[in-house]
N, C-alpha and C. Protein backbone atom coordinates (compact mmCIF):
# COMPACT_ATOMS: atom_id res chain seq x y z
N UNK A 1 87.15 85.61 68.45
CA UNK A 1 87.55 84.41 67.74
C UNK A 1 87.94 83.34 68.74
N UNK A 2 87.52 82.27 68.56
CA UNK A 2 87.84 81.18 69.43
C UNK A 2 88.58 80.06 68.37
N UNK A 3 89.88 79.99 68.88
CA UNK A 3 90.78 79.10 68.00
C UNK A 3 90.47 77.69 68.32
N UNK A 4 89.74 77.30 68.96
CA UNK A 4 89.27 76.06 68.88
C UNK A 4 88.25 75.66 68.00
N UNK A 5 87.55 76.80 68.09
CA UNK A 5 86.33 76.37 66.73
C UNK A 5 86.86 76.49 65.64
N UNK A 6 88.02 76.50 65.07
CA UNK A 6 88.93 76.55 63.83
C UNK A 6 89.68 75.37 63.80
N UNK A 7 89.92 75.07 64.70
CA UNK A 7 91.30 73.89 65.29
C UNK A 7 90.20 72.43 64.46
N UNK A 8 89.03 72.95 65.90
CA UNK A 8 87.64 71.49 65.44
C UNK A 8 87.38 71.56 64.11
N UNK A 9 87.57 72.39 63.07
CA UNK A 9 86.91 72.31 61.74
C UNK A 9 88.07 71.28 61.12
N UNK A 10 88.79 71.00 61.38
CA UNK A 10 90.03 70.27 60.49
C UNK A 10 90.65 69.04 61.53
N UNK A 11 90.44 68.94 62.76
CA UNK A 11 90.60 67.95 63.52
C UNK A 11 89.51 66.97 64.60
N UNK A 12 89.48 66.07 64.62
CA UNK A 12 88.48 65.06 65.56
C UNK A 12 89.00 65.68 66.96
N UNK A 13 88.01 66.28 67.39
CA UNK A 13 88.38 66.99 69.14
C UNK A 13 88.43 64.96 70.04
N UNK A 14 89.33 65.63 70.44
CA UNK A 14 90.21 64.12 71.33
C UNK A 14 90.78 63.02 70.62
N UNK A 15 91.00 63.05 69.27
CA UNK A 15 91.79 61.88 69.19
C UNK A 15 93.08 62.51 68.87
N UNK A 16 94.32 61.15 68.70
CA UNK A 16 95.22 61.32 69.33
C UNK A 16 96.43 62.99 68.81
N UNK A 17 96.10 63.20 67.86
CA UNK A 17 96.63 64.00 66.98
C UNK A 17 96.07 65.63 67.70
N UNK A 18 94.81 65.97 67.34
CA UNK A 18 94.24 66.87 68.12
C UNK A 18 94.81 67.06 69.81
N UNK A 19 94.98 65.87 70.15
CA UNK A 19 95.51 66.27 71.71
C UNK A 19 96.80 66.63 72.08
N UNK A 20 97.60 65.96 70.82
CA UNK A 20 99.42 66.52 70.58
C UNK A 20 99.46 68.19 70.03
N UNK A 21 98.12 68.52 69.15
CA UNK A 21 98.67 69.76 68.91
C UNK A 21 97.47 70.72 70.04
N UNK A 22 96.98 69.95 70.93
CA UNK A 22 96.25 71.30 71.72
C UNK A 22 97.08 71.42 72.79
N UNK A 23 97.50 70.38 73.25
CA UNK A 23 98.62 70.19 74.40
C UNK A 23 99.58 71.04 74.53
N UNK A 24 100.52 70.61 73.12
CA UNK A 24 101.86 71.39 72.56
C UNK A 24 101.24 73.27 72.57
N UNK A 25 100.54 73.22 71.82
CA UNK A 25 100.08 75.21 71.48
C UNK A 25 99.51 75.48 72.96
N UNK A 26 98.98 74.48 73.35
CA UNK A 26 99.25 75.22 75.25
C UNK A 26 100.02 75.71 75.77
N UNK A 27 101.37 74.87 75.91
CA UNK A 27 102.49 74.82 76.29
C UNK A 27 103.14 76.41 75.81
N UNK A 28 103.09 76.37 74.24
CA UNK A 28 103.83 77.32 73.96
C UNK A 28 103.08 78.51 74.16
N UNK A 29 101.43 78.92 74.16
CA UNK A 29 100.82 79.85 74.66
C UNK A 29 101.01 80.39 75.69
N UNK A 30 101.24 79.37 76.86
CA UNK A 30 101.49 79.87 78.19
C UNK A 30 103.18 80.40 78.28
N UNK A 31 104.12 79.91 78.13
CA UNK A 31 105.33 80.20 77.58
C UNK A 31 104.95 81.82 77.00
N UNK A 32 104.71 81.95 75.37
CA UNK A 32 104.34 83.11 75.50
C UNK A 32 104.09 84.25 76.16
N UNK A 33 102.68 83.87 76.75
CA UNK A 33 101.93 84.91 77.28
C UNK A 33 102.65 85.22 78.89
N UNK A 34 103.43 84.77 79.20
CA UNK A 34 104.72 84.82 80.37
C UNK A 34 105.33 85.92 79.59
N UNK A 35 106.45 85.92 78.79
CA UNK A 35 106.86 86.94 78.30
C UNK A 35 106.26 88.29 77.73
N UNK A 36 105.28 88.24 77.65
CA UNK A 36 104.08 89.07 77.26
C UNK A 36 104.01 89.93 78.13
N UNK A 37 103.73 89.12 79.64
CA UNK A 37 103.60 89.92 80.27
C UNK A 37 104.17 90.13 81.34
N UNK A 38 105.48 89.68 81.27
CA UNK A 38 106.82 89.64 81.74
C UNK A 38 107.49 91.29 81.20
N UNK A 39 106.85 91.50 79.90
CA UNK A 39 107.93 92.72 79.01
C UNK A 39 106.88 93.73 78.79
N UNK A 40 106.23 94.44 79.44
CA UNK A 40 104.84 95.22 78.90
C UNK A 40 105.88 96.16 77.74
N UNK A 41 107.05 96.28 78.24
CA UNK A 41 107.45 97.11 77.39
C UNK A 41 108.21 97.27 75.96
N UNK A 42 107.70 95.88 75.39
CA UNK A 42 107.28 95.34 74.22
C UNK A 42 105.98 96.09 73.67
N UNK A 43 105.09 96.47 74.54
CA UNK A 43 103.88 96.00 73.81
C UNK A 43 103.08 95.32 72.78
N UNK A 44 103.30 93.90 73.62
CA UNK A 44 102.65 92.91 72.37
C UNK A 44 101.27 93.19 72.48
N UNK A 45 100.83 92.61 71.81
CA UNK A 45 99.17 91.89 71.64
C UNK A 45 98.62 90.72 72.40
N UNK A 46 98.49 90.32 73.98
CA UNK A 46 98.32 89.46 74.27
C UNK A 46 97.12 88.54 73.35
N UNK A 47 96.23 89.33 73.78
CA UNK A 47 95.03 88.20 72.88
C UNK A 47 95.29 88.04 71.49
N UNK A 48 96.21 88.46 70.92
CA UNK A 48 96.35 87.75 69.89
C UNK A 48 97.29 86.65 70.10
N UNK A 49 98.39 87.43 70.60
CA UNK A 49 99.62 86.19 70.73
C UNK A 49 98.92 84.56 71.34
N UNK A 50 98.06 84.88 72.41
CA UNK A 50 96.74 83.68 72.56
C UNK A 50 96.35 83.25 71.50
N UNK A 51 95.41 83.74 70.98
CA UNK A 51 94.90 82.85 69.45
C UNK A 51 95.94 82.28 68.74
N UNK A 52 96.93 83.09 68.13
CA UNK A 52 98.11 82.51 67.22
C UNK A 52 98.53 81.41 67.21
N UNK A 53 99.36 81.30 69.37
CA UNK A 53 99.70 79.98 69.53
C UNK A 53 99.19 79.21 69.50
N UNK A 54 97.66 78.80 69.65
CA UNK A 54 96.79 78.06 69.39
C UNK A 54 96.74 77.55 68.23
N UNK A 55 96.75 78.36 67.25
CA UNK A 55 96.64 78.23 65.52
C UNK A 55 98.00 77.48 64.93
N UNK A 56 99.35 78.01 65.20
CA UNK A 56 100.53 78.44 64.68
C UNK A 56 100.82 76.96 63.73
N UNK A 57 100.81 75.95 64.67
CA UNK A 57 100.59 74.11 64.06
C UNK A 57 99.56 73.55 63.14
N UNK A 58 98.87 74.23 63.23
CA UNK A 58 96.98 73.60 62.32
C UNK A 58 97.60 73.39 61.13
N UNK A 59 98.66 73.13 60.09
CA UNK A 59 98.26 72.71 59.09
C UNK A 59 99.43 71.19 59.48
N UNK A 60 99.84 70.80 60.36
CA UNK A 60 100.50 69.55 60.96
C UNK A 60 99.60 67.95 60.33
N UNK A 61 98.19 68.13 60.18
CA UNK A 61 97.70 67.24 60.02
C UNK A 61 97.95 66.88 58.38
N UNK A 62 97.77 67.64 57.70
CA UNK A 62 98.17 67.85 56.01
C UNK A 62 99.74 66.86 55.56
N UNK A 63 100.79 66.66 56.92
CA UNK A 63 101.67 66.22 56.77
C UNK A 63 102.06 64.69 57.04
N UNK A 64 103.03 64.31 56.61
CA UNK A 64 103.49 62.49 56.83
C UNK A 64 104.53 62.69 58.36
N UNK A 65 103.92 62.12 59.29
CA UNK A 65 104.31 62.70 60.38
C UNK A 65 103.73 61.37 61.35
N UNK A 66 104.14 60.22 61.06
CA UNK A 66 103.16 58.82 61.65
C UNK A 66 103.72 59.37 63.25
N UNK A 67 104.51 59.49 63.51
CA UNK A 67 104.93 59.59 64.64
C UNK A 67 103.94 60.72 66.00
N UNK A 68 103.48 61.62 64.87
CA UNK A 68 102.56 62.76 65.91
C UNK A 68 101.27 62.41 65.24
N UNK A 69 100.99 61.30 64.67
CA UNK A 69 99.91 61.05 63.94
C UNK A 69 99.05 61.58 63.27
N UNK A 70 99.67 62.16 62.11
CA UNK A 70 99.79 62.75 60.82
C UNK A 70 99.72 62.07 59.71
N UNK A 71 99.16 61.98 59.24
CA UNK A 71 98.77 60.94 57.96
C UNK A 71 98.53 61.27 56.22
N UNK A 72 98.84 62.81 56.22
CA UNK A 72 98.70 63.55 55.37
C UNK A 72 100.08 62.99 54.26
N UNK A 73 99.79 63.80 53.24
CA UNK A 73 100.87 63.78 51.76
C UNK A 73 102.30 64.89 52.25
N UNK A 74 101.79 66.09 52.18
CA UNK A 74 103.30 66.63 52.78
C UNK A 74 104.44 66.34 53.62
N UNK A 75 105.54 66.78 53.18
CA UNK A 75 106.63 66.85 54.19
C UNK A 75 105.92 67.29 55.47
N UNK A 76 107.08 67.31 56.81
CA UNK A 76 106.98 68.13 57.90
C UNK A 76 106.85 69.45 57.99
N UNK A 77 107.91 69.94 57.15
CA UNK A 77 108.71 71.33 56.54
C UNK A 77 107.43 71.77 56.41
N UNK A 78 106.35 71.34 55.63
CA UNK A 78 105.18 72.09 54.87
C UNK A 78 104.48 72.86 55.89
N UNK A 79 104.21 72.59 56.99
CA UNK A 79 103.53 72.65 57.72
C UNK A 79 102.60 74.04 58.13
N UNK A 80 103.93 74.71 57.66
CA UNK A 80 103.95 76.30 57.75
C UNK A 80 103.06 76.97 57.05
N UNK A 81 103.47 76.65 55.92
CA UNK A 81 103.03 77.35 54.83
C UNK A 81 101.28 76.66 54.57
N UNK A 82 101.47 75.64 54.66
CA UNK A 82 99.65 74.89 54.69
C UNK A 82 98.95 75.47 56.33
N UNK A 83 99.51 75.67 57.23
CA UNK A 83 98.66 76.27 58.03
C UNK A 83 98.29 77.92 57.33
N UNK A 84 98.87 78.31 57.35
CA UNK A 84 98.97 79.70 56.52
C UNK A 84 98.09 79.68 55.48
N UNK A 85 97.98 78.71 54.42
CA UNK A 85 97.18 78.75 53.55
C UNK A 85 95.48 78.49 54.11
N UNK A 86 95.51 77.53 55.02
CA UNK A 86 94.23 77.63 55.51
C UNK A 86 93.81 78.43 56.63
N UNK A 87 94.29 79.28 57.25
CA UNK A 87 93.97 80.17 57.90
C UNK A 87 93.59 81.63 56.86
N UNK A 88 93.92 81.72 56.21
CA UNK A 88 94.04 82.65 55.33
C UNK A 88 92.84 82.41 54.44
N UNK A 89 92.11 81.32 54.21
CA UNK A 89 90.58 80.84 53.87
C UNK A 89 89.59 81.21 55.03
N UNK A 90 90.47 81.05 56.08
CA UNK A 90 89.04 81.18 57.35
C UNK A 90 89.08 82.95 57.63
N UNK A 91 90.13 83.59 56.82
CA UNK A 91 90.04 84.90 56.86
C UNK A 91 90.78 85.90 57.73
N UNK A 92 91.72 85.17 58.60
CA UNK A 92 92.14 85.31 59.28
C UNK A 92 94.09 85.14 59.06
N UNK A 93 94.23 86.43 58.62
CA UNK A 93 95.59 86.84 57.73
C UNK A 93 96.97 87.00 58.71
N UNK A 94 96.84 87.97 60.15
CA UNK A 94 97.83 87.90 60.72
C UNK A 94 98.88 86.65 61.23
N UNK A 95 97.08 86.03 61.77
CA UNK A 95 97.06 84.50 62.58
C UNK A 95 98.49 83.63 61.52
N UNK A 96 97.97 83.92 60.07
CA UNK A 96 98.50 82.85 59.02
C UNK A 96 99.53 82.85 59.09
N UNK A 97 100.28 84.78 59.00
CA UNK A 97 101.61 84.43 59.21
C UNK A 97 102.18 84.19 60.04
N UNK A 98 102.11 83.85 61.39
CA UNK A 98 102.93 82.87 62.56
C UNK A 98 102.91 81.79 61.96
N UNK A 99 102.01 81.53 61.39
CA UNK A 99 101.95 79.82 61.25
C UNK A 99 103.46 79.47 60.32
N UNK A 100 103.74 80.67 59.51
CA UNK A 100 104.62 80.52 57.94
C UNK A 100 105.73 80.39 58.25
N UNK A 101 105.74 81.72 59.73
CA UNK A 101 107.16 82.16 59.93
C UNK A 101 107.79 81.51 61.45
N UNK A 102 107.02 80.56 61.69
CA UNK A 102 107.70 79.89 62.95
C UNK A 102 108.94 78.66 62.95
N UNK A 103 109.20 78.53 62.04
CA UNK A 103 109.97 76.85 61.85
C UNK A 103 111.41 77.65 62.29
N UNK A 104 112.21 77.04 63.01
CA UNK A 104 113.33 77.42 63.77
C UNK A 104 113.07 78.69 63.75
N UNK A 105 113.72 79.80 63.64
CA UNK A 105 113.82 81.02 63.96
C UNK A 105 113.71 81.77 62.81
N UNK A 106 112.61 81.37 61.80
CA UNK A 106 112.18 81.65 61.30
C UNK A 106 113.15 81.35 59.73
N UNK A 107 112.88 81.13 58.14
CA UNK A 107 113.36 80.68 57.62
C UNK A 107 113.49 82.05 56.02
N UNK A 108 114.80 82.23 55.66
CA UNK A 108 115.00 82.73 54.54
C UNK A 108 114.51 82.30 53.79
N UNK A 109 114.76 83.09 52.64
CA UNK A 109 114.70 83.04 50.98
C UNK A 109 116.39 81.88 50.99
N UNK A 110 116.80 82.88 51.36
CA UNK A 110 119.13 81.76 51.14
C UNK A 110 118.72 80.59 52.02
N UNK A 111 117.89 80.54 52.96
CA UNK A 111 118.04 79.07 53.57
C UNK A 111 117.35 78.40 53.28
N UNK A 112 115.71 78.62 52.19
CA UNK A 112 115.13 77.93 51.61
C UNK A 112 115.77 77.23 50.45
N UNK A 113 116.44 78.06 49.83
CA UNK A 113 117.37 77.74 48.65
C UNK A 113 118.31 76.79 48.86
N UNK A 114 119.09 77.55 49.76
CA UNK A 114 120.15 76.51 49.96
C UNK A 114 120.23 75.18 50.28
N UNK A 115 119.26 74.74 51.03
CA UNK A 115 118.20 73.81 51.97
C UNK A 115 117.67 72.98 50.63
N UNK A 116 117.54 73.59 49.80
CA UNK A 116 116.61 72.72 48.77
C UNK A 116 115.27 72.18 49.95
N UNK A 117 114.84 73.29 50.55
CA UNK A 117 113.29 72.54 51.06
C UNK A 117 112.08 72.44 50.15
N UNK A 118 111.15 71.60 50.28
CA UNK A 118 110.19 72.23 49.57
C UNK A 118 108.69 72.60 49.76
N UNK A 119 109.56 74.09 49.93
CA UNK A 119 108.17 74.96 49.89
C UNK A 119 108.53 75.99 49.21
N UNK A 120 107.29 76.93 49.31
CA UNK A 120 107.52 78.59 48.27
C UNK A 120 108.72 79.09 48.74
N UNK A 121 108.97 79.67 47.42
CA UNK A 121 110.29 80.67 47.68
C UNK A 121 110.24 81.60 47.90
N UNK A 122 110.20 82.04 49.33
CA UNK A 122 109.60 83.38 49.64
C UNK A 122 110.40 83.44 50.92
N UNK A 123 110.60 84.41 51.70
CA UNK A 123 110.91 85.00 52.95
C UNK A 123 109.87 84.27 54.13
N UNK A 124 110.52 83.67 55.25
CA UNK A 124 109.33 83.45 56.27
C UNK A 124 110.07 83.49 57.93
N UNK A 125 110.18 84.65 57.61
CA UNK A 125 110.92 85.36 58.56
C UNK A 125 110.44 85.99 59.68
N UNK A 126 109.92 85.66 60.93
CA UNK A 126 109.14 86.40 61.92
C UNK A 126 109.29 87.50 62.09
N UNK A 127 108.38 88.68 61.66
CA UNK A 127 108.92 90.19 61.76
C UNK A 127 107.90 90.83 62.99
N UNK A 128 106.96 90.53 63.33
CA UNK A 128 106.24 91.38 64.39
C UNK A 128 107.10 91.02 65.40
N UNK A 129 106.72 91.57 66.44
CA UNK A 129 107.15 91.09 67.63
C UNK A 129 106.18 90.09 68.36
N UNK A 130 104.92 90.04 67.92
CA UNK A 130 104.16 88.85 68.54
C UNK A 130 104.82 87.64 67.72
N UNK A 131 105.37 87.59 66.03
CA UNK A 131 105.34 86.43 65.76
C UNK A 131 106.63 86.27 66.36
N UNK A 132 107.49 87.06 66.40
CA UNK A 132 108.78 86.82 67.36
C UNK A 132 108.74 86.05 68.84
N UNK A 133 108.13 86.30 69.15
CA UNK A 133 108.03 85.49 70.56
C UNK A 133 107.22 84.64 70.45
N UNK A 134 106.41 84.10 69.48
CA UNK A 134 105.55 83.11 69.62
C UNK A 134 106.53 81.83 68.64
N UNK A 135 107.20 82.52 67.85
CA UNK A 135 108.48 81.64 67.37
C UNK A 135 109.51 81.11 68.45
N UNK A 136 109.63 81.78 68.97
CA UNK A 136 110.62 81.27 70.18
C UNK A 136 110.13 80.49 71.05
N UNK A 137 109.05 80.97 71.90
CA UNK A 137 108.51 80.22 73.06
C UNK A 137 108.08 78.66 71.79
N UNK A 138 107.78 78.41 70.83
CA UNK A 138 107.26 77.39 70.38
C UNK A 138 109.17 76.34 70.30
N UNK A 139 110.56 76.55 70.43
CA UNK A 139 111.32 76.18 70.33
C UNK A 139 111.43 75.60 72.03
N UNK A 140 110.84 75.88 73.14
CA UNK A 140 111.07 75.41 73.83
C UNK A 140 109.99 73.66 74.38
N UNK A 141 109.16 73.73 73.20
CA UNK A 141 108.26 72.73 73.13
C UNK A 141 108.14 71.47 72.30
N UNK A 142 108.42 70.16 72.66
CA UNK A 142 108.57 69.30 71.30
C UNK A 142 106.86 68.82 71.15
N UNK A 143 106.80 68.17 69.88
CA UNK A 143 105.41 67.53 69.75
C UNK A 143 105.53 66.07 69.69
N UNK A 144 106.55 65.57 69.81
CA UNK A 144 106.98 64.10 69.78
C UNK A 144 107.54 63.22 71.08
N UNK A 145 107.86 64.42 72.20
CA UNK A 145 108.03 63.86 73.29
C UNK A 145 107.02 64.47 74.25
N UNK A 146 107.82 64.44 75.59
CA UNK A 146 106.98 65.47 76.48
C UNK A 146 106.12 66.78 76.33
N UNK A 147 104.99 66.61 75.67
CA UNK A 147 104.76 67.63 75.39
C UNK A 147 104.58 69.08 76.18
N UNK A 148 104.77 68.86 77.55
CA UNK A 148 104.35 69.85 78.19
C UNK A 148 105.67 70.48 79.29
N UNK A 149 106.41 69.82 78.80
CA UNK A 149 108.29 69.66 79.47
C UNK A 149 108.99 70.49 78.51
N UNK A 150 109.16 71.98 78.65
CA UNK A 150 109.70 72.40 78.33
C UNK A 150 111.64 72.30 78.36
N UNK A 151 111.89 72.45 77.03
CA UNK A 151 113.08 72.04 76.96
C UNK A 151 114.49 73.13 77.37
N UNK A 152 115.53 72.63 77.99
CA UNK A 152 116.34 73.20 78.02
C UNK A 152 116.65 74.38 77.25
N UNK A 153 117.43 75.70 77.47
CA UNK A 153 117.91 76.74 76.59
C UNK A 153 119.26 75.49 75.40
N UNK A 154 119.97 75.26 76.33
CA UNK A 154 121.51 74.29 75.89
C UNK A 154 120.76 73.12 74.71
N UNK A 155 119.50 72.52 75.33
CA UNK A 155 119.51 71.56 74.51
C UNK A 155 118.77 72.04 72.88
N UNK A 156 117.68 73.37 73.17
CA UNK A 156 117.57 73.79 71.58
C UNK A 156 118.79 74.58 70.86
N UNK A 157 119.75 75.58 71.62
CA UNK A 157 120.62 75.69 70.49
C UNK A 157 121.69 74.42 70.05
N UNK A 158 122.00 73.49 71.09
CA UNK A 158 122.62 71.98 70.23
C UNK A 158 121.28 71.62 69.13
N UNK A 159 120.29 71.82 69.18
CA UNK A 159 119.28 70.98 68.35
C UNK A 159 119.44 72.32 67.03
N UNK A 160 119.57 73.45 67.20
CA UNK A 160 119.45 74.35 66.15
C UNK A 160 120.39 74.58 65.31
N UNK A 161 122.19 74.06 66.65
CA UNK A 161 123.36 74.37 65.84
C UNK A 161 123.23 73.75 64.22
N UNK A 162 122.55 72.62 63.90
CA UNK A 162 122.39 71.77 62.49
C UNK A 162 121.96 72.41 61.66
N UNK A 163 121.33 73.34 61.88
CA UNK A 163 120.44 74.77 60.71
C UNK A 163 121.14 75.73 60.34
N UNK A 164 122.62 75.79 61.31
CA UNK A 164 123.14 76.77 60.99
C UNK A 164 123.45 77.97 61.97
N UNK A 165 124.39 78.55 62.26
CA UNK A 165 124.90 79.48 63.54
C UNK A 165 123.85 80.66 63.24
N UNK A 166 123.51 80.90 62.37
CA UNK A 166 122.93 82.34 62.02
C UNK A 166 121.06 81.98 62.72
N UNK A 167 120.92 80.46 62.49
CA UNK A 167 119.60 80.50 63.83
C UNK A 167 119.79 80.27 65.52
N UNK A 168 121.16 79.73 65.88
CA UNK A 168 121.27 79.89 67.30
C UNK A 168 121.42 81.41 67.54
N UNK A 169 122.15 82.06 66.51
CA UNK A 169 122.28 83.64 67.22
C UNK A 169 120.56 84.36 67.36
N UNK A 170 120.39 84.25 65.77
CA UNK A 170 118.75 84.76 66.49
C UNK A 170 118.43 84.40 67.73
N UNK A 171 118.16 83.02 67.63
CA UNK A 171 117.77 82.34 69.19
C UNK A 171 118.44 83.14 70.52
N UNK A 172 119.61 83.59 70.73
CA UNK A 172 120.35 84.04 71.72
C UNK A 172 119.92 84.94 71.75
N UNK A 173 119.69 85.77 70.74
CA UNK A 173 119.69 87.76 70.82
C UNK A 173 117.65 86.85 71.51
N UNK A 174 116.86 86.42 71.21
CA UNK A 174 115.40 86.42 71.58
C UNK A 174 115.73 86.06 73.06
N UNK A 175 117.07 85.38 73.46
CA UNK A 175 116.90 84.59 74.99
C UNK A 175 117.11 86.08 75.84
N UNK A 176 118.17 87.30 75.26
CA UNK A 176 118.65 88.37 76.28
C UNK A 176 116.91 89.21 76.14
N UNK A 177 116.45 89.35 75.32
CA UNK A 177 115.08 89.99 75.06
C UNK A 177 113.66 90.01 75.89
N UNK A 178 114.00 88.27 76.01
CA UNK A 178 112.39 87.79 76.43
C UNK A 178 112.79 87.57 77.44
N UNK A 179 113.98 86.72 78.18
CA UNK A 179 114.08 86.33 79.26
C UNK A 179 114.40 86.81 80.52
């Protein structure tokens, strides 16, 4: 599988949007695949954890997002769950759920609720260990600034403390793990 020939079915290869999310899923691929193979004794899935990060953003374009030049009807929030939905057309089921379960450190049923977000009410909670680390390494990457400047440990849990202590701790228990 080549996640670019998936990426190209739904985006113009080089304009400006396509280059924020091939850039960014670089970033966090390589990130990744460092811990990958930093921890053999994980045993992840490299080539998948490769494809995934590649994928994990693809439904970004679907969203109102002028800023990463996004022009779509959805929230930001959506993003997840519409990559997921269209990966899951191209047949490709594992891939989908990174896409679902990556938004901070992954998102409850109680924090969907509570949150009043809107998307499905369902669990989207990173449970493999590939989507686990491909959730994390994607927190050290913005799509609105530097995309390839990975960010401080200090400055994503200040950016996460707002979601709630129960996602900086995830975040911490993934920093003693991976790092």
């Amino acid at each position: 599988m080549n996640p670019l020939d998936i990426i190209n079915n739904y985006y113009t290869e080089g304009s400006p949007l396509w280059v924020t999310l091939i850039e960014h899923s670089q970033a966090v691929r390589n990130k990744a695949l460092d811990i990958v193979s930093n921890h053999p004794e994980l045993e992840a899935d490299a080539q998948f954890v490769s494809e995934a990060c590649m994928l994990h953003d693809i439904g970004i374009y679907l969203t109102n997002a002028p800023d990463l030049h996004c022009n779509g009807t959805y929230p930001y929030i959506c993003h997840g769950y519409l990559g997921r939905e269209l990966l899951e057309k191209e047949g490709y089921l594992k891939h989908a759920l990174v896409c679902e379960r990556h938004t901070g450190t992954g998102l409850s049923l109680v924090d969907i609720r509570k949150q009043h977000l809107p998307i499905p009410q369902r669990d989207m909670m990173p449970l493999s260990i590939e989507e686990q680390i491909i959730c994390f390494a994607d927190k050290f990457y913005s799509k609105s600034r530097a995309l390839t400047k990975a960010k401080s440990i200090d400055k994503i849990i200040q950016s996460m403390r707002k979601h709630g202590e129960h996602q900086v701790k995830q975040f911490e228990e993934w920093c003693e793990l991976f790092l």
